[in-house]
C-alpha atoms as a PDB file:
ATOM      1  CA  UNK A   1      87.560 113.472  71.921  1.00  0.00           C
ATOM      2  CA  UNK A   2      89.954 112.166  69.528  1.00  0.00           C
ATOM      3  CA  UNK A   3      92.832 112.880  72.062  1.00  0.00           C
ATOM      4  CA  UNK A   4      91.179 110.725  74.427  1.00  0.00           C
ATOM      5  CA  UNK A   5      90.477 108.068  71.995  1.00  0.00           C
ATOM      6  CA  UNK A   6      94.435 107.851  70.804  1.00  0.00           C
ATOM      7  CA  UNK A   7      95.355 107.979  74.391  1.00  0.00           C
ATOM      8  CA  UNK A   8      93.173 104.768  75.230  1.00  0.00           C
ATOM      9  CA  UNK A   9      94.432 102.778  72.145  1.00  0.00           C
ATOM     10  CA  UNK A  10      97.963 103.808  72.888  1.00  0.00           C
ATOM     11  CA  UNK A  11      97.117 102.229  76.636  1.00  0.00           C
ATOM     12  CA  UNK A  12      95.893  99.282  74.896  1.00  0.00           C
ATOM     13  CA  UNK A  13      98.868  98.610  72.839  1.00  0.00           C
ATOM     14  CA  UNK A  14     101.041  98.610  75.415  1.00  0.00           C
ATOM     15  CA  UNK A  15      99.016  96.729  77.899  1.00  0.00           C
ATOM     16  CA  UNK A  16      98.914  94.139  74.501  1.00  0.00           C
ATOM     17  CA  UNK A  17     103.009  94.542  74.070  1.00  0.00           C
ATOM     18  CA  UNK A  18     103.538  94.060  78.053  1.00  0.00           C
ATOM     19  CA  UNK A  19     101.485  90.770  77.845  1.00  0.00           C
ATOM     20  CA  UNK A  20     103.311  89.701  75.067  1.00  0.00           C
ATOM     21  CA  UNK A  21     106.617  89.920  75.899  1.00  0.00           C
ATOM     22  CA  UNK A  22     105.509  87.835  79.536  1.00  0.00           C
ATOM     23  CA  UNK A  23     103.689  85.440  77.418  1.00  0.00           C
ATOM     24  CA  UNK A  24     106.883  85.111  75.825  1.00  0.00           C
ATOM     25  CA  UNK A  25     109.413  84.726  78.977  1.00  0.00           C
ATOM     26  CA  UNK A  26     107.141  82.330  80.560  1.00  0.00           C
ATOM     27  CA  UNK A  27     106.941  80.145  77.115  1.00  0.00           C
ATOM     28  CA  UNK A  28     110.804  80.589  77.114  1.00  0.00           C
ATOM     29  CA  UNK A  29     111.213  79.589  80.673  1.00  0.00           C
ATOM     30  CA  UNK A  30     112.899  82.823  81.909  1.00  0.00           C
ATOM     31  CA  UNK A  31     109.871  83.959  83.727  1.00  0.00           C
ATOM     32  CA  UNK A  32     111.286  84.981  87.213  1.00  0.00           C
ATOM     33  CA  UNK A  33     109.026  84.938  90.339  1.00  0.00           C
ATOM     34  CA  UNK A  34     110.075  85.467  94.194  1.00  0.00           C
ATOM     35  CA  UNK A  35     108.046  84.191  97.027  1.00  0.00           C
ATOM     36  CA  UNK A  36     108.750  84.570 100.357  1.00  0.00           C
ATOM     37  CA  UNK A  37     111.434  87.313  99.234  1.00  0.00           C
ATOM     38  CA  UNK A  38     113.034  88.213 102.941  1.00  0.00           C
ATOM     39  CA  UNK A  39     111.691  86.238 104.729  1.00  0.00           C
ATOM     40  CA  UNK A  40     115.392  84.902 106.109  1.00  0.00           C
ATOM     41  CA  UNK A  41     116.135  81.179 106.567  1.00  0.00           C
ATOM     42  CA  UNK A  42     113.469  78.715 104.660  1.00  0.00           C
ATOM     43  CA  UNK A  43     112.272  81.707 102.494  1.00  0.00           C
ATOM     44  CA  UNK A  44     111.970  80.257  98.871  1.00  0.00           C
ATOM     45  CA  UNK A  45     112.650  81.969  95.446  1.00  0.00           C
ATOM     46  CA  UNK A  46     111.034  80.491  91.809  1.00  0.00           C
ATOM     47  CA  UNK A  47     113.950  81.958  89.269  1.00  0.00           C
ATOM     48  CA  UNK A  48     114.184  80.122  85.586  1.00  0.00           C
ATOM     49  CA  UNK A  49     112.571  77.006  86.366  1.00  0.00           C
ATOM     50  CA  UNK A  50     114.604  76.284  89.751  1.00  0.00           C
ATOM     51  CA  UNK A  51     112.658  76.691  93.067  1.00  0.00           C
ATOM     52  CA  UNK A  52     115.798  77.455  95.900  1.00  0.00           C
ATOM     53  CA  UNK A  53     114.867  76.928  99.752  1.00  0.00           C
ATOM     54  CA  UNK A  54     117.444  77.814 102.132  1.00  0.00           C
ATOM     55  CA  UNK A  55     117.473  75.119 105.186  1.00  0.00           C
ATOM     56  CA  UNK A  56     118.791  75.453 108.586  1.00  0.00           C
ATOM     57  CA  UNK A  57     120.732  72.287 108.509  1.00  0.00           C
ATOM     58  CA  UNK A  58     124.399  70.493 107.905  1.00  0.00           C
ATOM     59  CA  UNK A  59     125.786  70.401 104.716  1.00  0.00           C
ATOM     60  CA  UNK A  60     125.876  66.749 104.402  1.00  0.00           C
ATOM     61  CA  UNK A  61     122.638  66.012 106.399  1.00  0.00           C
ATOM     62  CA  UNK A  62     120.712  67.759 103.621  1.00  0.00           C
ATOM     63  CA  UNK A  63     122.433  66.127 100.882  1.00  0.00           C
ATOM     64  CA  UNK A  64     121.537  62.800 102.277  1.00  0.00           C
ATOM     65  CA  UNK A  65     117.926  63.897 102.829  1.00  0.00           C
ATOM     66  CA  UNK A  66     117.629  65.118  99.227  1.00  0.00           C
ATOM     67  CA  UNK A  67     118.444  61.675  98.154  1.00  0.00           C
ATOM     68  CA  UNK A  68     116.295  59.994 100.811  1.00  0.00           C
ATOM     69  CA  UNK A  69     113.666  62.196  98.947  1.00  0.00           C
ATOM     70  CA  UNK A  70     114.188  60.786  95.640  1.00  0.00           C
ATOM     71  CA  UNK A  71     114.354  57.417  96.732  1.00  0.00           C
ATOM     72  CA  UNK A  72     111.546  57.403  98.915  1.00  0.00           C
ATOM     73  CA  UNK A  73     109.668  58.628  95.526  1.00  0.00           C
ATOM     74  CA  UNK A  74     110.710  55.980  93.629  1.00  0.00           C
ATOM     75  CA  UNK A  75     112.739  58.473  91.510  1.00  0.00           C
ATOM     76  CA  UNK A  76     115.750  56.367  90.025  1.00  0.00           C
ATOM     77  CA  UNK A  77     119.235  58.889  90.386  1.00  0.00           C
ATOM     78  CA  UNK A  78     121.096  59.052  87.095  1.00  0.00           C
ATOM     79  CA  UNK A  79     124.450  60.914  88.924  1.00  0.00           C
ATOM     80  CA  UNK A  80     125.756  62.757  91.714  1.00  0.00           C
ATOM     81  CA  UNK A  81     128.659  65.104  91.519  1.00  0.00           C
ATOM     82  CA  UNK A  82     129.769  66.408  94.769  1.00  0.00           C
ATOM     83  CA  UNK A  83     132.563  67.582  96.837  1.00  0.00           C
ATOM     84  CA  UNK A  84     132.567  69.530 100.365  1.00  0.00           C
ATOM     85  CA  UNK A  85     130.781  73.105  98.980  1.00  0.00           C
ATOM     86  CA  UNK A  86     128.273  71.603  96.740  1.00  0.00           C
ATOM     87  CA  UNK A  87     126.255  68.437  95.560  1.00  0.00           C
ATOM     88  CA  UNK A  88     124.598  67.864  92.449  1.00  0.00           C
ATOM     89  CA  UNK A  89     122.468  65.049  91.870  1.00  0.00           C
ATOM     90  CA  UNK A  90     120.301  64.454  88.331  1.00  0.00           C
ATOM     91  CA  UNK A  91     117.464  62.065  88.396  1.00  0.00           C
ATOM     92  CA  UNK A  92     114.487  61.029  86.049  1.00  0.00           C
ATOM     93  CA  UNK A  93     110.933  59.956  86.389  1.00  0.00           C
ATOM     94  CA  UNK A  94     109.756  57.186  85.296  1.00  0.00           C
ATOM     95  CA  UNK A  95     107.665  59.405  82.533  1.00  0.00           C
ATOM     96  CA  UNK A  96     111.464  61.014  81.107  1.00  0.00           C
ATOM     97  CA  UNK A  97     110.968  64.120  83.251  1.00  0.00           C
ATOM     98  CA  UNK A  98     114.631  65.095  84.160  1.00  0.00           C
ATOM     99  CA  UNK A  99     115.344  66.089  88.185  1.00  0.00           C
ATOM    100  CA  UNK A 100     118.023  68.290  89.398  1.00  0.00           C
ATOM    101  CA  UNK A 101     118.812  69.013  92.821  1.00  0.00           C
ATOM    102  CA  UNK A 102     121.640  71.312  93.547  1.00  0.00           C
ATOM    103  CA  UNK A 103     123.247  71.315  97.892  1.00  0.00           C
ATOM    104  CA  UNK A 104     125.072  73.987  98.082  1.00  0.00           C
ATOM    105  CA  UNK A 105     126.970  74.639 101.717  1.00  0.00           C
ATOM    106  CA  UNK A 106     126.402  78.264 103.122  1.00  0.00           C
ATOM    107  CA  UNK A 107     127.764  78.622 106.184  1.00  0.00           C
ATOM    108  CA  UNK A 108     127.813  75.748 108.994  1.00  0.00           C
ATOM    109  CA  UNK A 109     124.527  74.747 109.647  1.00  0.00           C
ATOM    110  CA  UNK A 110     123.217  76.398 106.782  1.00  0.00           C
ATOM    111  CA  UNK A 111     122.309  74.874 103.503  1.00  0.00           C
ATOM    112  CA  UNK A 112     120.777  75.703 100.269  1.00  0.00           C
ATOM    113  CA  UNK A 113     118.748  73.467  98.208  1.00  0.00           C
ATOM    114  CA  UNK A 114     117.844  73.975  94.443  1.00  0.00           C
ATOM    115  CA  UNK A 115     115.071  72.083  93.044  1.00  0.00           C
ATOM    116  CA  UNK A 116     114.021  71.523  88.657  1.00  0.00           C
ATOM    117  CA  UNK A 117     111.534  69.575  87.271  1.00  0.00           C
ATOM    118  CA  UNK A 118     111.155  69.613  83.336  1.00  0.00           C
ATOM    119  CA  UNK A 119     112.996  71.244  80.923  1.00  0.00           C
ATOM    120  CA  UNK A 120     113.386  75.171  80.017  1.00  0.00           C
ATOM    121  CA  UNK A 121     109.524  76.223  79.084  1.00  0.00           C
ATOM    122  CA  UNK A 122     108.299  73.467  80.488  1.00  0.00           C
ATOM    123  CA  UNK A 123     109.239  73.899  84.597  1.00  0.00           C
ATOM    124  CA  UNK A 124     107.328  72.263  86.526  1.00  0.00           C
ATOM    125  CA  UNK A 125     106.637  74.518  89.835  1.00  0.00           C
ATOM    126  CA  UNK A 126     104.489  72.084  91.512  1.00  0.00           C
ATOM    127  CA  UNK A 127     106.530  68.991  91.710  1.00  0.00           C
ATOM    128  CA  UNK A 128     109.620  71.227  92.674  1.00  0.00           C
ATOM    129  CA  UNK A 129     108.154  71.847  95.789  1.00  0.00           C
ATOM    130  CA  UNK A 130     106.811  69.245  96.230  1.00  0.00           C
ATOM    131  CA  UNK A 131     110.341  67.600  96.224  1.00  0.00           C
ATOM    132  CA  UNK A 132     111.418  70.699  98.535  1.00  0.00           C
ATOM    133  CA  UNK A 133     108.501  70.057 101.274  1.00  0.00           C
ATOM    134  CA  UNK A 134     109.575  66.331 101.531  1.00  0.00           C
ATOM    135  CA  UNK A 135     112.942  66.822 101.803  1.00  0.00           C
ATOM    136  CA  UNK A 136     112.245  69.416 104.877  1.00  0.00           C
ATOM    137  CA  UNK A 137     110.713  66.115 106.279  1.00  0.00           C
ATOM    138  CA  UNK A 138     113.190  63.910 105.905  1.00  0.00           C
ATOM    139  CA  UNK A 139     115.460  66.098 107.386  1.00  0.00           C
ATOM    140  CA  UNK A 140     113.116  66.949 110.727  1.00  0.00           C
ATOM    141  CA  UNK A 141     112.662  63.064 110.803  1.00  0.00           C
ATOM    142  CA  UNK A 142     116.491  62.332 110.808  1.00  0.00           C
ATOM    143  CA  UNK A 143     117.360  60.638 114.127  1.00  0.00           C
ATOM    144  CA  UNK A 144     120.543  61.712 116.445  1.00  0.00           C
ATOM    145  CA  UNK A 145     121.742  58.233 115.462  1.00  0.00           C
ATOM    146  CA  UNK A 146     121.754  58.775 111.812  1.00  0.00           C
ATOM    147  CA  UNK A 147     123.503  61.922 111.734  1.00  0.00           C
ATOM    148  CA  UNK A 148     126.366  60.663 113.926  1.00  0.00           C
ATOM    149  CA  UNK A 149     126.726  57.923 110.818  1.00  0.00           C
ATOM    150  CA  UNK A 150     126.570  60.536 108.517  1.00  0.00           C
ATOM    151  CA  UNK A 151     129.261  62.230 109.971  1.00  0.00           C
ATOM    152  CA  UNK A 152     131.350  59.051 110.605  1.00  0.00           C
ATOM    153  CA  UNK A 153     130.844  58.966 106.897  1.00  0.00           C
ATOM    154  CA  UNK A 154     132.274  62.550 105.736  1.00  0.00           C
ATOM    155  CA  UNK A 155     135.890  60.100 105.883  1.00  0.00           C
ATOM    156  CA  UNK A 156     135.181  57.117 105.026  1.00  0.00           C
ATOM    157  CA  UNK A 157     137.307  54.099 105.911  1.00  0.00           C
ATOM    158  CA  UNK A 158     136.702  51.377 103.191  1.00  0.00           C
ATOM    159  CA  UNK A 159     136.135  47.860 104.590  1.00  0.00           C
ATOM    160  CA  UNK A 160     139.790  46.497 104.116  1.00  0.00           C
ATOM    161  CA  UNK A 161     140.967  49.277 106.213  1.00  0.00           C
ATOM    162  CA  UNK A 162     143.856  47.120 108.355  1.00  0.00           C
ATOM    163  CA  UNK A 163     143.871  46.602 111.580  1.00  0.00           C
ATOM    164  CA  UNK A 164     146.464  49.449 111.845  1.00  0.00           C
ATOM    165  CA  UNK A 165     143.367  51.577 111.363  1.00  0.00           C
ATOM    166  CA  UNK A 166     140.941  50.235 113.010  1.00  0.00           C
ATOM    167  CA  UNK A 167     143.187  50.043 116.372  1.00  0.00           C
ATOM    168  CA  UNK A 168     143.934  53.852 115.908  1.00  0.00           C
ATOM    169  CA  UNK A 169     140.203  54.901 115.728  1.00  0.00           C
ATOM    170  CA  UNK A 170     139.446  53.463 118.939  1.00  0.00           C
ATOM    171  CA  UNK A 171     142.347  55.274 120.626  1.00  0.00           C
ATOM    172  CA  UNK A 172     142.292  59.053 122.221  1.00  0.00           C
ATOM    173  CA  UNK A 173     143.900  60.911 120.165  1.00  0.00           C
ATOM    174  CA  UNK A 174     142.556  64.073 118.550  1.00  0.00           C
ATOM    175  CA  UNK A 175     140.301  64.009 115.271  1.00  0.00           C
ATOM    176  CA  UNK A 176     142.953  65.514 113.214  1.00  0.00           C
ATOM    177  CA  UNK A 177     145.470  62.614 114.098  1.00  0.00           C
ATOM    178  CA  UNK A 178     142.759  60.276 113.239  1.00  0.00           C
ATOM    179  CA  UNK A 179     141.511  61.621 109.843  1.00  0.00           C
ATOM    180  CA  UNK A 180     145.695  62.040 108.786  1.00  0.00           C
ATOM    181  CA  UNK A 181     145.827  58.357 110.004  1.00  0.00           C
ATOM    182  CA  UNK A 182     143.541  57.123 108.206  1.00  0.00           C
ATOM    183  CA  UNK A 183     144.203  58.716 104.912  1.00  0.00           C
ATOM    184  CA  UNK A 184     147.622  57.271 104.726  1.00  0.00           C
ATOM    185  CA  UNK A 185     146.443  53.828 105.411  1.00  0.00           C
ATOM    186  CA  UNK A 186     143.741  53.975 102.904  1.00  0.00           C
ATOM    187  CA  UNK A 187     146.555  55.191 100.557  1.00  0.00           C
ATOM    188  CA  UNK A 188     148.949  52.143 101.071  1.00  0.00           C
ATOM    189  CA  UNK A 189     146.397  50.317  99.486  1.00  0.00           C
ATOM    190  CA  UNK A 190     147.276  49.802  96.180  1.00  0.00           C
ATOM    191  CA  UNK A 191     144.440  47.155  95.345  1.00  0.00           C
ATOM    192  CA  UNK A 192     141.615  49.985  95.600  1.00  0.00           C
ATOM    193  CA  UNK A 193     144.177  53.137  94.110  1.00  0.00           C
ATOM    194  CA  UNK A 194     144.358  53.794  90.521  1.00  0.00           C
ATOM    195  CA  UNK A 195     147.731  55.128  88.961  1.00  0.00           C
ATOM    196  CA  UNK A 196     147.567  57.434  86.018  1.00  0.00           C
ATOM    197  CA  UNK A 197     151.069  58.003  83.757  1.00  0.00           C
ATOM    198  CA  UNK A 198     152.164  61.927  84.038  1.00  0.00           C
ATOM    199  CA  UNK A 199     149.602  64.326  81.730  1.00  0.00           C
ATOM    200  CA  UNK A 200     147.455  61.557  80.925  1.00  0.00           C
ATOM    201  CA  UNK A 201     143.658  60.190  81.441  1.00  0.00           C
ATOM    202  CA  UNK A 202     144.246  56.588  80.261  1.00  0.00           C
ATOM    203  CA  UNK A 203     143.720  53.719  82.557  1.00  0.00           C
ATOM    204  CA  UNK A 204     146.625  51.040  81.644  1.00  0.00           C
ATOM    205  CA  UNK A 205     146.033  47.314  81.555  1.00  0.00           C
ATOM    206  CA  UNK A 206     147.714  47.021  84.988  1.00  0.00           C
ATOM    207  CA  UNK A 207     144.659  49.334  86.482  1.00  0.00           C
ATOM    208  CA  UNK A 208     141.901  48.053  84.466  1.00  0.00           C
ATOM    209  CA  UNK A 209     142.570  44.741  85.730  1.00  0.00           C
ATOM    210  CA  UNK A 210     142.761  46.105  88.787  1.00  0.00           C
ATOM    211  CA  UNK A 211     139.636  48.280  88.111  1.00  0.00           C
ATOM    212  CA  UNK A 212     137.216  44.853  87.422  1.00  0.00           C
ATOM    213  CA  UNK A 213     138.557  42.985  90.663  1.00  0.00           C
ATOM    214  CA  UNK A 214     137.116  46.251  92.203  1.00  0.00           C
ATOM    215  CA  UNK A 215     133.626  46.579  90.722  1.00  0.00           C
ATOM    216  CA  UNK A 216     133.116  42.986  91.434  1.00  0.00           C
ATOM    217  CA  UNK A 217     133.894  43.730  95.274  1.00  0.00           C
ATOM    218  CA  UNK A 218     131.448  46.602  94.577  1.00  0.00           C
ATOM    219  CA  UNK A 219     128.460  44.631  93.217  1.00  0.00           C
ATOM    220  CA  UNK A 220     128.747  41.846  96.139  1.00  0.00           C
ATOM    221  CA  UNK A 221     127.852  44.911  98.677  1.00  0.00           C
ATOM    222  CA  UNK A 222     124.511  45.794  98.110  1.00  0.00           C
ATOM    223  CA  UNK A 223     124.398  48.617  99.963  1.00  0.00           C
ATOM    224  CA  UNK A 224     127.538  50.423  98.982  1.00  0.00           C
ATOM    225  CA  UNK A 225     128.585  53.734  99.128  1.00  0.00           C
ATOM    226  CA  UNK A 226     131.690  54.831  96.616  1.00  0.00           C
ATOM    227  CA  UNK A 227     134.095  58.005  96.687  1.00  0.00           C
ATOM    228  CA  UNK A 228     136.612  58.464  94.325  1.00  0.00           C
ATOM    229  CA  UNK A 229     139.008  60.759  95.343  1.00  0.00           C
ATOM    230  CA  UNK A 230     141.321  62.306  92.331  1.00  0.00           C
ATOM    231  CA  UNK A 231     144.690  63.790  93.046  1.00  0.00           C
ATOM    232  CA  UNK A 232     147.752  64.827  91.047  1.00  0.00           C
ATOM    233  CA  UNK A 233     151.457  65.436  91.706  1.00  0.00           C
ATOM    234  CA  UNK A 234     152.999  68.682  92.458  1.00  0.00           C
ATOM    235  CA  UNK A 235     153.901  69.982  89.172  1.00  0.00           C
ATOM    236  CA  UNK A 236     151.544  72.022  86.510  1.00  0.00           C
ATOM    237  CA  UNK A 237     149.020  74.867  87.292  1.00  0.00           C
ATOM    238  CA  UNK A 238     146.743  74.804  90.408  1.00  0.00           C
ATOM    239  CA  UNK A 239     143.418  74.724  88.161  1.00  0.00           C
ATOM    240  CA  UNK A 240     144.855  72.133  85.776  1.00  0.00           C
ATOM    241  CA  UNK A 241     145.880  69.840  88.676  1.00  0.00           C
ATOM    242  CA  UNK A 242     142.291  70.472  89.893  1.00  0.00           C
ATOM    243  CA  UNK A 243     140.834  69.949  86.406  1.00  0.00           C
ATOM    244  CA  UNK A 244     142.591  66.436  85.515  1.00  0.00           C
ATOM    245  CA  UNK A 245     142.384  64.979  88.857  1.00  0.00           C
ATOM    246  CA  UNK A 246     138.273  65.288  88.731  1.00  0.00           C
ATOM    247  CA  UNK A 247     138.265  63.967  85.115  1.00  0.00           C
ATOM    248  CA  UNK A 248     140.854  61.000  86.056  1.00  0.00           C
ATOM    249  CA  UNK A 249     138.015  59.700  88.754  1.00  0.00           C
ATOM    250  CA  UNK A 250     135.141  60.378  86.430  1.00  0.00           C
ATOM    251  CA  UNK A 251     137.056  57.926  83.637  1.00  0.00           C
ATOM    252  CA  UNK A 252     137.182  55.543  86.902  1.00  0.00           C
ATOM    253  CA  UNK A 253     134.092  56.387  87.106  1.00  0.00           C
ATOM    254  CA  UNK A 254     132.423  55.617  83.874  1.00  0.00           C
ATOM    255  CA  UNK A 255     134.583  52.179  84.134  1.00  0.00           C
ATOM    256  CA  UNK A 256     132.581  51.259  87.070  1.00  0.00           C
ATOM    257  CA  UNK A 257     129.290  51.837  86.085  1.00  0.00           C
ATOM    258  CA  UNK A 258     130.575  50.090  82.777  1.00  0.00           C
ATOM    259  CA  UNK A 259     130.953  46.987  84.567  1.00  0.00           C
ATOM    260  CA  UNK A 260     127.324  47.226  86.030  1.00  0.00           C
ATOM    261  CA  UNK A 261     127.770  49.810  89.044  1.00  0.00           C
ATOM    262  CA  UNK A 262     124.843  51.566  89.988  1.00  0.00           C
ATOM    263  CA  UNK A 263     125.883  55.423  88.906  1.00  0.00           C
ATOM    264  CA  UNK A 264     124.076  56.786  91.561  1.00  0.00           C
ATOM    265  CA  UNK A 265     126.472  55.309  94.492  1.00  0.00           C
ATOM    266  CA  UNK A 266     129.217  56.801  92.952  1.00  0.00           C
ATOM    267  CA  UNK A 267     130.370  60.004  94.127  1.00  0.00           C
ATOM    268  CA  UNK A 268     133.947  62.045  92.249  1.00  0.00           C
ATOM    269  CA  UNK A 269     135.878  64.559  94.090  1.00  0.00           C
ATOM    270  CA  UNK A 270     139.001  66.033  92.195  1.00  0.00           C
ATOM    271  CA  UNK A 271     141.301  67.394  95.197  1.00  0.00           C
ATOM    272  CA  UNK A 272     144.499  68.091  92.610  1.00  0.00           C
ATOM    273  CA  UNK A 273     147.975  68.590  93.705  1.00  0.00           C
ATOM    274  CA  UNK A 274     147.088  67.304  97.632  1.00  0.00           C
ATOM    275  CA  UNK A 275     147.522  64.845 100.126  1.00  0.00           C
ATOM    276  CA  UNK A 276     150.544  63.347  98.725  1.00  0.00           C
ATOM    277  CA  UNK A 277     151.779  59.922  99.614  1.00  0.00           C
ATOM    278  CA  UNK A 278     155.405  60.298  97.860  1.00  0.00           C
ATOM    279  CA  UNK A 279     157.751  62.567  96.857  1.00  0.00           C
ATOM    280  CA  UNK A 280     157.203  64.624  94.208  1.00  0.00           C
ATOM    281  CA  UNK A 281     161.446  65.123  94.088  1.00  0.00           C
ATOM    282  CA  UNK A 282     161.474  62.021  92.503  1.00  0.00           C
ATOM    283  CA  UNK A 283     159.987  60.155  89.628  1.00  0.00           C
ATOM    284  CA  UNK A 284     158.423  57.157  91.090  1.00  0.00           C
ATOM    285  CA  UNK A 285     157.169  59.318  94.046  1.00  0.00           C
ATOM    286  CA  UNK A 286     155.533  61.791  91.247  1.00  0.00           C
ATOM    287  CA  UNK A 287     153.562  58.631  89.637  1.00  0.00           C
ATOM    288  CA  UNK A 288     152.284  57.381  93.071  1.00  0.00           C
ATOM    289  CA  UNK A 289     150.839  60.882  93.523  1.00  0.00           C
ATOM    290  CA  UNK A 290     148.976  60.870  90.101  1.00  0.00           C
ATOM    291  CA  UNK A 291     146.229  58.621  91.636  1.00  0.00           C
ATOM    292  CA  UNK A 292     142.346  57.980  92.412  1.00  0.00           C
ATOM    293  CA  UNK A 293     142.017  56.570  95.444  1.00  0.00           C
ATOM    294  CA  UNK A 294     138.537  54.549  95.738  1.00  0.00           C
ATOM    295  CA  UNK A 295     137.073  54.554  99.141  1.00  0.00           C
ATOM    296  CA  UNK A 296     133.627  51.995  99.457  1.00  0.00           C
ATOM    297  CA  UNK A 297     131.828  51.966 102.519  1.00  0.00           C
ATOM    298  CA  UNK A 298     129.151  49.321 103.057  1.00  0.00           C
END
């Protein structure tokens, strides 16, 4: 009898330490639950607050639809980092509650989204799909004609493109000759490039006045769309190059929005040591290549 008895309060003590230590993780916000586990494509998983869906869908179609989703919810975007394998874009409700949605690019065709709501022990589950079922929508709803813009606008051409430009998009030559056009034109244009000086993240004088001519053109386009392409000379380590040339266009960044740019137009891409437009053999050549180049498309 007394065996019995110890063996039923031992099974109570541990039922009592098991629902502890859950109380605990889900307090914490490390509470991990999978739904849909294997399901394949559109299959979602709940880990630490973030609820992933996997879409069948173009990178950059699903990035636009996430933001379509936040607009449409009147859901003001704070920033949006991105570049061609992922997208991160940070919102908050009108209550404080911050919003994270993470693209990340699979495979062709094949995106995954990655919805928060709240803060760690304080997820909100609900909302997050929520969020998730409308942007499955908006991406079902998405006309033939809007994705062709969307991928018109994977390079953009800003609106002083010259005519040199234009006249060469509306010829037949093959999409790489086009895109290597046009990123050559857009760098002769000097007005809408920022220079950096060699191992350096200051913006001189020169580029700042520069910089304000450009955020007024900017704020007269009330529908603008901004990329601000980073890139670096040939010299110095690979992941440096990398490294500078995304902080050098989020310092052109910051500028921007300091002048009254909404944030959430504003997209930074650090390429590094890339698509030069001088030769790095020689000095002058080396400071043309230390640049951000600042595409806007209306």
């Amino acid at each position: 009898m007394k065996i019995h008895q110890k063996m039923q309060l031992r099974s109570c003590h541990s039922f009592q330490a098991g629902l502890l230590i859950l109380l605990f993780l889900v307090l914490t916000g490390c509470a991990v639950a999978l739904i849909g586990v294997g399901a394949g494509v559109g299959a979602a998983t709940y880990v630490n607050g973030k609820l992933s869906k996997t879409y069948r869908s173009e990178y950059h179609e699903t990035v636009q639809a996430s933001i379509n989703t936040l607009k449409n919810l009147r859901i003001p975007i704070n920033a949006k980092i991105s570049d061609e394998l992922k997208t991160s874009i940070k919102a908050t409700r009108p209550d404080g509650t911050p919003i994270r949605v993470d693209v990340v690019r699979i495979e062709k065709d094949l995106t995954e989204v990655g919805v928060r709501t709240g803060s760690i022990g304080l997820w909100d589950q609900k909302v997050s799909r929520q969020i998730q079922d409308i942007i499955a929508e908006n991406l079902n709803k998405m006309s033939g004609a809007e994705k062709s813009n969307l991928a018109d606008r994977r390079t953009p051409v800003p609106s002083f493109a010259s005519s040199k430009t234009s006249a060469a998009r509306r010829t037949s030559k093959s999409t790489d000759i086009q895109q290597s056009t046009r990123k050559h034109e857009i760098a002769q244009h000097d007005d809408f490039t920022i220079f950096f000086n060699h191992d350096s993240n200051e913006i001189s004088v020169e580029q700042i006045e520069k910089l304000d001519k450009i955020a007024q053109h900017i704020l007269e386009m009330p529908n603008a769309e901004v990329v601000l392409n980073g890139y670096t000379d040939s010299s110095g380590d690979a992941n440096y190059n990398k490294m500078i040339s995304e902080r050098r266009a989020a310092i052109v960044k910051a500028y921007l929005v300091g002048k009254g740019v909404e944030p959430g137009i504003v997209t930074i891409i650090g390429h590094g040591a890339k698509d030069f437009i001088a030769d790095n053999n020689t000095i002058e050549g080396r400071n043309r290549n230390r640049r951000v180049e600042i595409v806007v498309s209306p």
